[in-house]
C-alpha atoms as a PDB file:
ATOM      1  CA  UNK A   1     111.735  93.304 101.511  1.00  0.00           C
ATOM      2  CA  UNK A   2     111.391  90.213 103.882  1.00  0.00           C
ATOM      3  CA  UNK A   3     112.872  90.497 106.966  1.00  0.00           C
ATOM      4  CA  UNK A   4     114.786  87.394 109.384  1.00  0.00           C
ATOM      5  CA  UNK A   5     114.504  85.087 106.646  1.00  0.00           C
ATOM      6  CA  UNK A   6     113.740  81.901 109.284  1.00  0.00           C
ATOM      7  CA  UNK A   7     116.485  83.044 111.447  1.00  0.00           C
ATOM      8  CA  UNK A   8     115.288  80.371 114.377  1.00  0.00           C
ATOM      9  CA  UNK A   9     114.446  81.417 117.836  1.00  0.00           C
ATOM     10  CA  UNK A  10     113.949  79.003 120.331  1.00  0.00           C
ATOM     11  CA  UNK A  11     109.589  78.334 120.657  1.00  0.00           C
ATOM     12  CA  UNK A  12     108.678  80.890 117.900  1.00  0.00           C
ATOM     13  CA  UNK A  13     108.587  80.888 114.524  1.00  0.00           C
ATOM     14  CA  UNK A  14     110.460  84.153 112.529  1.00  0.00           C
ATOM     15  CA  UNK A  15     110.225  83.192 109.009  1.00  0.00           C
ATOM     16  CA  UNK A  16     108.362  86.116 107.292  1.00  0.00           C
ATOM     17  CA  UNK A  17     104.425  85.023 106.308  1.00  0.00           C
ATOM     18  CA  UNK A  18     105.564  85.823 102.405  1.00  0.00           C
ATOM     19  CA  UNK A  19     108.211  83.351 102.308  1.00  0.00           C
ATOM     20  CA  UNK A  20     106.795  80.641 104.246  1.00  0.00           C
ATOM     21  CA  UNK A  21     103.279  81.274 101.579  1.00  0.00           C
ATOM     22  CA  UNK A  22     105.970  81.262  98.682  1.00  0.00           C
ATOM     23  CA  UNK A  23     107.585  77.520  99.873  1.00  0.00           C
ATOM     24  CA  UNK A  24     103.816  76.838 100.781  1.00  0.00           C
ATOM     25  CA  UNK A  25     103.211  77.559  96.714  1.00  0.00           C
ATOM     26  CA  UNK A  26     106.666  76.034  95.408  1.00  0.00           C
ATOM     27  CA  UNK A  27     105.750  72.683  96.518  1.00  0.00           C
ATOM     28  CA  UNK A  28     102.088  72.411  96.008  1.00  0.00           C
ATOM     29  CA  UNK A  29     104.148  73.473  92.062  1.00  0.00           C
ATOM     30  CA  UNK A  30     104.853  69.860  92.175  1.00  0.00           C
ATOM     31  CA  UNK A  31     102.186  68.724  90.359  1.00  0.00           C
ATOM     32  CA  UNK A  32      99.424  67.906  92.975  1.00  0.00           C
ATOM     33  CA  UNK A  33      97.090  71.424  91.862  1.00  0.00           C
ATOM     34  CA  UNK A  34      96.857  72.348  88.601  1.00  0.00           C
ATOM     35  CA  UNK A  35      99.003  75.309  86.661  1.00  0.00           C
ATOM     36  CA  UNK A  36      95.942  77.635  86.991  1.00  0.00           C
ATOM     37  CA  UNK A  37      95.428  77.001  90.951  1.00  0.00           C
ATOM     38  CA  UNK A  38      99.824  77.761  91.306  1.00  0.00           C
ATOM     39  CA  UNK A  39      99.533  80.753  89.001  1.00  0.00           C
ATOM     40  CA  UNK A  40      96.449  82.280  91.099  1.00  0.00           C
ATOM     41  CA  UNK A  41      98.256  81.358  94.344  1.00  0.00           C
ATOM     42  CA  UNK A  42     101.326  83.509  92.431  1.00  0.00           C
ATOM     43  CA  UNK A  43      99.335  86.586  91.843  1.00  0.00           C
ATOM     44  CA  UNK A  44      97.467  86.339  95.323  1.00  0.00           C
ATOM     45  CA  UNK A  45     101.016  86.200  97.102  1.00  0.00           C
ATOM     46  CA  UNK A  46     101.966  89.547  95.104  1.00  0.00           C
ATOM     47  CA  UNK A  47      99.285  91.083  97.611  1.00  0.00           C
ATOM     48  CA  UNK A  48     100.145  89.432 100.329  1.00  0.00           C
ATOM     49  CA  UNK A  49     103.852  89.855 100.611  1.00  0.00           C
ATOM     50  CA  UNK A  50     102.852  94.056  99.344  1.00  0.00           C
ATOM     51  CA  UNK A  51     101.228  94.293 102.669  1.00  0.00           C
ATOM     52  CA  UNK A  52     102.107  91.709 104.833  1.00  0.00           C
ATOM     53  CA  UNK A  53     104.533  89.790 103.668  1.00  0.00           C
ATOM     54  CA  UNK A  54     107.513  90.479 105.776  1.00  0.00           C
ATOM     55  CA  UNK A  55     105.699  90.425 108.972  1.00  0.00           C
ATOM     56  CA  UNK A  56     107.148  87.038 111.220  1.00  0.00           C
ATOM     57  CA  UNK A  57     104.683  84.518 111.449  1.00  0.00           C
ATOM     58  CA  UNK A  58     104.919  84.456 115.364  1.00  0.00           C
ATOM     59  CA  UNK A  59     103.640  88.471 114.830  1.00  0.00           C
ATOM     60  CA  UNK A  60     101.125  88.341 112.886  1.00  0.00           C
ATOM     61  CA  UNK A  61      97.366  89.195 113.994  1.00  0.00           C
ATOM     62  CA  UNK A  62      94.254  88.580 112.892  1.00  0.00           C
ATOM     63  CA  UNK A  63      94.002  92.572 111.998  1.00  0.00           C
ATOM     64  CA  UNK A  64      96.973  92.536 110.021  1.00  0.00           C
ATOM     65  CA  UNK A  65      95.306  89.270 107.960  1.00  0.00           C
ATOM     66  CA  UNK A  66      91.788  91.572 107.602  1.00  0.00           C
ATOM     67  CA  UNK A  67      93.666  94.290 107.094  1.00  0.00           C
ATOM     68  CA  UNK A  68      95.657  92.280 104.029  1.00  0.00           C
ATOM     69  CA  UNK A  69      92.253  90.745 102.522  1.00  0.00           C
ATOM     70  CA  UNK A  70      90.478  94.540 102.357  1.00  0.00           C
ATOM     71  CA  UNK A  71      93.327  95.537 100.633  1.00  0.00           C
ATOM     72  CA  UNK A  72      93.194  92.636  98.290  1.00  0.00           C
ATOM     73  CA  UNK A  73      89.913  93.238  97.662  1.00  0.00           C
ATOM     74  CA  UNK A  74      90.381  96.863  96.655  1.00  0.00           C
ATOM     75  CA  UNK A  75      93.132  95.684  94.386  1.00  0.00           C
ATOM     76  CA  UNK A  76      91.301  93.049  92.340  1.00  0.00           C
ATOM     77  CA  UNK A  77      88.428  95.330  92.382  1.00  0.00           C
ATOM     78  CA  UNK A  78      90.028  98.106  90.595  1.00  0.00           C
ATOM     79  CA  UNK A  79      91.831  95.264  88.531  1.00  0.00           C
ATOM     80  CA  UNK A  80      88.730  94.073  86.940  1.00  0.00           C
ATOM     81  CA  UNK A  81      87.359  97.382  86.217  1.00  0.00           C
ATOM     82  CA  UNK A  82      90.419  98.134  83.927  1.00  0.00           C
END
């Protein structure tokens, strides 16, 4: 799903927003948030990398990050009414 997995350019970051959230997640896992704070930051990331997560960091805009909350909304809206 992720695309350029950090493949480095010179001056611009390529590494896909999911995977640099997941490491992001893995080491806060180290003990320094609790189980419930990783495992939330777990489910949110399932949204995230759905709809943005293979976007490079360097391309991202601030529509594609509204864009990803609305939709993350929507899903733990119809979530909870299950």
């Amino acid at each position: 799903m992720r695309q350029s997995e950090g493949k480095s350019e010179p001056g611009r970051c390529t590494t896909p927003i999911g995977s640099y959230a997941g490491r992001y997640i893995g080491i806060r896992s180290n003990g320094s948030v609790s189980k419930e704070t990783i495992a939330n930051e777990r489910r949110y990331l399932q949204y995230v990398d759905a709809a943005i997560g293979a976007i490079p960091i360097c391309e991202a805009t601030a529509e594609d990050v509204d864009d990803c909350t609305a939709d993350t909304a929507r899903a733990w809206i119809e979530l909870s009414a299950t």
